[in-house]
N, C-alpha and C. Protein backbone atom coordinates (compact mmCIF):
# COMPACT_ATOMS: atom_id res chain seq x y z
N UNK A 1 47.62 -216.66 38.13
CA UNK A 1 47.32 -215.82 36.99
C UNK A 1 47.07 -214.40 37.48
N UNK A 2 47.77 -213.43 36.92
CA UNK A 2 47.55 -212.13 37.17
C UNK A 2 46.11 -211.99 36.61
N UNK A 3 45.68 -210.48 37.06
CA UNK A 3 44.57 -210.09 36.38
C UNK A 3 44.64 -208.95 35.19
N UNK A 4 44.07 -208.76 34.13
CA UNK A 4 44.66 -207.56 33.27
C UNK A 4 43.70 -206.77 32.94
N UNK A 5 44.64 -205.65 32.69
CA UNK A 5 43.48 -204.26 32.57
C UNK A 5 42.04 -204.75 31.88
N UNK A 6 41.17 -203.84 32.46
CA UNK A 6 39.88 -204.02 31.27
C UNK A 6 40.49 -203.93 29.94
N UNK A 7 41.15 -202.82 29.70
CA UNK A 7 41.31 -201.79 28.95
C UNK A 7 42.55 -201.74 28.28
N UNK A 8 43.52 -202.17 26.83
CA UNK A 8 44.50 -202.04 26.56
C UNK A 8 45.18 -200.58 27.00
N UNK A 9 44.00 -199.69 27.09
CA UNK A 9 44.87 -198.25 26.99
C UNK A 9 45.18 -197.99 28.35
N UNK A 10 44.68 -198.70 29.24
CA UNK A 10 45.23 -198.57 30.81
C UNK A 10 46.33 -198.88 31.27
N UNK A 11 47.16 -199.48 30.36
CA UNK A 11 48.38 -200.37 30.15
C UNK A 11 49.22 -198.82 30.15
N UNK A 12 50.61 -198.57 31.41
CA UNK A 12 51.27 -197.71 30.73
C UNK A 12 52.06 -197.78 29.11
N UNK A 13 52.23 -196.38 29.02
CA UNK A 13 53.20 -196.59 27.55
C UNK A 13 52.43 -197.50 25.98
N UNK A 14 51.12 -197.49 26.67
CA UNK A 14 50.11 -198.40 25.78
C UNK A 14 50.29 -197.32 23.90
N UNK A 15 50.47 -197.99 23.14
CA UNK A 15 49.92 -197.49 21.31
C UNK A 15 49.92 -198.48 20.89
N UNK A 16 48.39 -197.98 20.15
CA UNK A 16 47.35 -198.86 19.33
C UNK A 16 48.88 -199.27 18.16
N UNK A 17 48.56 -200.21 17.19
CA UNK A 17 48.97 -200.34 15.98
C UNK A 17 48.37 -199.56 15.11
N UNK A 18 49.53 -198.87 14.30
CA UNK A 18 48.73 -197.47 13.61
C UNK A 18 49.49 -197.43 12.31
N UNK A 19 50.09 -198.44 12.01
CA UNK A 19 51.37 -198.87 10.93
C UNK A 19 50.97 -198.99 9.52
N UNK A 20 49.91 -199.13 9.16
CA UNK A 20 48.82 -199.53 8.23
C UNK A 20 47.31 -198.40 8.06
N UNK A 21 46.83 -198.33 6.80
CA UNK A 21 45.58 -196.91 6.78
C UNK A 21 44.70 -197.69 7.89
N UNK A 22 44.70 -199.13 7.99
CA UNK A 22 43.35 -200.16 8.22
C UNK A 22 43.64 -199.88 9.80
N UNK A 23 44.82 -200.04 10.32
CA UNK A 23 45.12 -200.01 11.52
C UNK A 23 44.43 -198.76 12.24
N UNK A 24 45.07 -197.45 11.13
CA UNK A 24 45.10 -196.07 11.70
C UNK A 24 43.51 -196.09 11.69
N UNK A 25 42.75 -196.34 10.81
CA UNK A 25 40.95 -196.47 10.96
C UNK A 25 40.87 -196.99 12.48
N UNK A 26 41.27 -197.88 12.26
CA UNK A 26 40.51 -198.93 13.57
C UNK A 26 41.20 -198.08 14.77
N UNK A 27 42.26 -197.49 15.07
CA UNK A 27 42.37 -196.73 16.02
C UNK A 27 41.60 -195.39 16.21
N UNK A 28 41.64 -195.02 15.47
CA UNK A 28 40.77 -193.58 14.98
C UNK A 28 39.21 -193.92 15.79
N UNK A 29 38.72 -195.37 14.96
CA UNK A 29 37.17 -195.51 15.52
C UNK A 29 37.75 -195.99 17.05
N UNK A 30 38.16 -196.57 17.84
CA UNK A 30 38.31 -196.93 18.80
C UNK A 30 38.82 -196.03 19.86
N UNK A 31 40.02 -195.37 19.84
CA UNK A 31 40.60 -194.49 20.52
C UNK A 31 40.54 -193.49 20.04
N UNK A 32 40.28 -193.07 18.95
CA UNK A 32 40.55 -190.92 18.67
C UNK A 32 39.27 -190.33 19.29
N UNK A 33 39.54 -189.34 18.94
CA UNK A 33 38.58 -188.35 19.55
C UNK A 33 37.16 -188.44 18.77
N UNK A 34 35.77 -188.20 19.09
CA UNK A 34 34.88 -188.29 18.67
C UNK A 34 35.08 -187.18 16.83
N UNK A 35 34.56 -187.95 16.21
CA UNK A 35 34.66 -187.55 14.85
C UNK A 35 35.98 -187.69 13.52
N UNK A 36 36.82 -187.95 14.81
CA UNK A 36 38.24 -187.83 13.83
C UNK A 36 38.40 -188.81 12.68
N UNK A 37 37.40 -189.91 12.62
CA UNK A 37 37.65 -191.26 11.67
C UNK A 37 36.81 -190.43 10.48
N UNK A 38 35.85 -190.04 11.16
CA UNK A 38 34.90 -189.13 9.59
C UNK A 38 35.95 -187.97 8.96
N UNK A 39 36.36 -187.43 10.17
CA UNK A 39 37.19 -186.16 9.44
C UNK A 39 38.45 -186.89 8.63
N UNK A 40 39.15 -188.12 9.21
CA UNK A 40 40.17 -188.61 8.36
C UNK A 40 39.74 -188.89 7.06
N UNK A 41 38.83 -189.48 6.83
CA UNK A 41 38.22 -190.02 5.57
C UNK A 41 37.92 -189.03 5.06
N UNK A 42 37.37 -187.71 5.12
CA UNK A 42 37.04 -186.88 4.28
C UNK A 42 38.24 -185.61 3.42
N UNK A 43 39.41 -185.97 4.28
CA UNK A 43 40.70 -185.29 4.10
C UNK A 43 41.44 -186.57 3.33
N UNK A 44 41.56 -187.80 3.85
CA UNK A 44 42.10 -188.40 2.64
C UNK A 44 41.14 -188.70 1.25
N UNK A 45 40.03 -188.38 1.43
CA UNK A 45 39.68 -188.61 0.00
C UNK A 45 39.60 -187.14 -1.08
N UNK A 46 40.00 -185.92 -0.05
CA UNK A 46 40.11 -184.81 -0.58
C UNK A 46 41.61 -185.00 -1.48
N UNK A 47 42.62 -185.64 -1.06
CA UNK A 47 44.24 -185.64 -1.14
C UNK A 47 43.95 -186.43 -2.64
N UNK A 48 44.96 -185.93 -3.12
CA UNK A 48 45.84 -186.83 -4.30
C UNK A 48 46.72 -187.85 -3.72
N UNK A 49 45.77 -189.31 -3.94
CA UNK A 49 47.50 -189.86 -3.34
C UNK A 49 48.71 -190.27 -3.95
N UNK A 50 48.53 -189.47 -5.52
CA UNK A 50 49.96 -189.78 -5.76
C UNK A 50 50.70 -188.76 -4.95
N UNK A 51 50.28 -187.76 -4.14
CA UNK A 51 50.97 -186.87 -3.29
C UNK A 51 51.41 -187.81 -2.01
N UNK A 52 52.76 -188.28 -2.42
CA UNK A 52 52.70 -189.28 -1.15
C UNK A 52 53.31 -188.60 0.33
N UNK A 53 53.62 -186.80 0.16
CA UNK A 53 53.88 -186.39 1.03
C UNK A 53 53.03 -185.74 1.55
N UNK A 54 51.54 -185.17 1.06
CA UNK A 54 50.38 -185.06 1.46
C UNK A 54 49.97 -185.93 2.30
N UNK A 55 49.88 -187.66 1.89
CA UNK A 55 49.52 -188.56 2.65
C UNK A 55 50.10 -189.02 4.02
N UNK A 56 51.51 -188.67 3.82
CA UNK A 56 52.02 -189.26 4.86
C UNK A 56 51.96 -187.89 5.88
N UNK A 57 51.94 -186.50 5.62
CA UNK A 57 51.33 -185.49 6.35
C UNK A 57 49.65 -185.70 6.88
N UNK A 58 49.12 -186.11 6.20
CA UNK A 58 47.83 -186.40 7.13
C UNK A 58 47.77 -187.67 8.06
N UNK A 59 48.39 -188.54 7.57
CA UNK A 59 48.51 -189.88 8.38
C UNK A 59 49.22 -189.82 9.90
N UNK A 60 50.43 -188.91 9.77
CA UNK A 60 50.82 -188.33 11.10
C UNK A 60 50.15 -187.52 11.78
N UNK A 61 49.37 -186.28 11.25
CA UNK A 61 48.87 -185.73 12.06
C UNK A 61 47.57 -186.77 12.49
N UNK A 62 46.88 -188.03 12.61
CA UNK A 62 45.95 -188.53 13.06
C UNK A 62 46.59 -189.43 13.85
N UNK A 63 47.82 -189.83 13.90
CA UNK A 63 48.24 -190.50 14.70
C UNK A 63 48.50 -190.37 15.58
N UNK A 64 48.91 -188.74 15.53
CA UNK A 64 49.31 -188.31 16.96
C UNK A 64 48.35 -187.93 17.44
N UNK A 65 46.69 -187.88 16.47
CA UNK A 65 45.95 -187.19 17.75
C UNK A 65 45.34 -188.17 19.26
N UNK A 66 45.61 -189.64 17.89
CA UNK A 66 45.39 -190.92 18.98
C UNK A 66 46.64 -190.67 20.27
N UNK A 67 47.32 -190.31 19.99
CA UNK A 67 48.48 -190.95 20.70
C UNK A 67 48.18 -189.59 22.13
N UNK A 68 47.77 -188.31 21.51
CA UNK A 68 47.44 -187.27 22.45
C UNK A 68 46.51 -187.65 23.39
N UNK A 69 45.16 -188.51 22.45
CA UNK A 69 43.95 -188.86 23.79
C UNK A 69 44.84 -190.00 24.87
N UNK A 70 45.65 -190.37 24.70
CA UNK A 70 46.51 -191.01 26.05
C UNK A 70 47.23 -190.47 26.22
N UNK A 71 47.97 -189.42 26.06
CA UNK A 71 48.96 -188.86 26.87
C UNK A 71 48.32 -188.22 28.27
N UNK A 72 48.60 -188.10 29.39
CA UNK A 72 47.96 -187.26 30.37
C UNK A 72 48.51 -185.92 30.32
N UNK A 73 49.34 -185.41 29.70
CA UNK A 73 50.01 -183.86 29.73
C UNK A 73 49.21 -183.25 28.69
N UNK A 74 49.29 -183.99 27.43
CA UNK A 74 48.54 -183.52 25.99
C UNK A 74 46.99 -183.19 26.79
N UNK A 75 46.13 -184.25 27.30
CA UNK A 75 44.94 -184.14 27.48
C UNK A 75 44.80 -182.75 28.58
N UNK A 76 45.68 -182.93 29.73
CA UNK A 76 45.34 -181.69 30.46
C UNK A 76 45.84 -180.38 29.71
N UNK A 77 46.63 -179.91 28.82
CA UNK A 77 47.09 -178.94 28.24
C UNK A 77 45.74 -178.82 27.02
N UNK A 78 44.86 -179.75 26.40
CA UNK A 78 44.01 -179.27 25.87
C UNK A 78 42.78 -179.06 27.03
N UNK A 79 42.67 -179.24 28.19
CA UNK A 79 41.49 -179.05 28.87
C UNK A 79 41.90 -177.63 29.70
N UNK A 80 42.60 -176.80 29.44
CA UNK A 80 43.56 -175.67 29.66
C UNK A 80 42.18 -174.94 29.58
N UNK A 81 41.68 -173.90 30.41
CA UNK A 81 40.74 -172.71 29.52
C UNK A 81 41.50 -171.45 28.82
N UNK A 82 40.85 -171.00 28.38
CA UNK A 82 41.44 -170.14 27.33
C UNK A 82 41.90 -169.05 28.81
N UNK A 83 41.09 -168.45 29.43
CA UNK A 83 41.79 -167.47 30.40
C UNK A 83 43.11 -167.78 31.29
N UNK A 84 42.98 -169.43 31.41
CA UNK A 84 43.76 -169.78 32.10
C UNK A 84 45.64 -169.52 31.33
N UNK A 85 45.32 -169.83 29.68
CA UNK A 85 46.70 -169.65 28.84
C UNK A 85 46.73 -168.42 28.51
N UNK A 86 46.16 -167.15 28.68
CA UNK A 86 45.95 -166.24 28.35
C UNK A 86 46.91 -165.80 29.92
N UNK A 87 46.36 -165.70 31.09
CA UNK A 87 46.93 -165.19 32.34
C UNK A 87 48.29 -166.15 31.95
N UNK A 88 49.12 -167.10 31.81
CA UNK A 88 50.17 -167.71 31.99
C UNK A 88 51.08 -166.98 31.03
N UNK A 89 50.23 -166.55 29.62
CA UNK A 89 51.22 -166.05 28.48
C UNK A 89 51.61 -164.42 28.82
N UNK A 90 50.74 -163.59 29.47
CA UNK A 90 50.80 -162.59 30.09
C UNK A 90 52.28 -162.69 31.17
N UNK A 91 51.69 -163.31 31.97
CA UNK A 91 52.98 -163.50 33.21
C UNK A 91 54.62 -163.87 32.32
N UNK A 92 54.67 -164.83 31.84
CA UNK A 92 56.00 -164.81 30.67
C UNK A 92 56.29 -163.84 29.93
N UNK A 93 55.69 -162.85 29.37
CA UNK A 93 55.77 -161.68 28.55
C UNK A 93 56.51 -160.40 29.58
N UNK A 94 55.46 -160.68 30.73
CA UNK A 94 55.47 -159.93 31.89
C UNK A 94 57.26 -159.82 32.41
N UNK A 95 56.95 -161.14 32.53
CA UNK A 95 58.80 -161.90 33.27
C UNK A 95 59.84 -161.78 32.15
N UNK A 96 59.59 -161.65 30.80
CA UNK A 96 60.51 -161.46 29.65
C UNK A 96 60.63 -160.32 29.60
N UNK A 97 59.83 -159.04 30.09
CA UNK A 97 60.22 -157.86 30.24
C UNK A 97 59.73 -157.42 28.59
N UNK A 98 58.99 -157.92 28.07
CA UNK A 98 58.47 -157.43 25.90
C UNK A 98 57.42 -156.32 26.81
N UNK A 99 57.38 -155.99 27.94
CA UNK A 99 56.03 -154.65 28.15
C UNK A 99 56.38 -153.37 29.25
């Protein structure tokens, strides 16, 4: 018998089931970022859901924020400091010759 991760999300290429509102909750409380299950709930109960393109616009943007706390590129590109994207956007501007 192999041994297996503690952790489903240690699993490469690992996503929660997010196919369903019940799913996207239970990922939200489990894997999103601290607060995002309160903030989902307070934006879908702001929405009309006969706006079913409202809904399905908020439902993606929470999915991907799950899907960002496992990415390792997403997570280091938000742990970026601001001086640090500030000196990089400079140097490209710099190298594009706009100065």
């Amino acid at each position: 018998m192999t041994a297996q991760p503690d952790h489903p999300a240690d699993q490469p290429g690992f996503r929660p089931p997010m196919g369903t509102l019940a799913e996207l909750r239970e990922a939200l409380s489990t894997w999103g970022f601290p607060g995002d299950r309160h903030a989902f709930e307070e934006e879908l109960d702001a929405l009309d859901l006969d706006d079913l393109t409202a809904v399905r616009e908020l439902t993606q943007a929470y999915r991907h924020r799950v899907l960002l706390r496992y990415d390792a590129q997403g997570m280091a590109a938000l742990a970026r400091t601001t001086a640090d994207v500030d000196a990089e956007l400079r140097q490209k501007i710099t190298e594009a010759g706009l100065r």
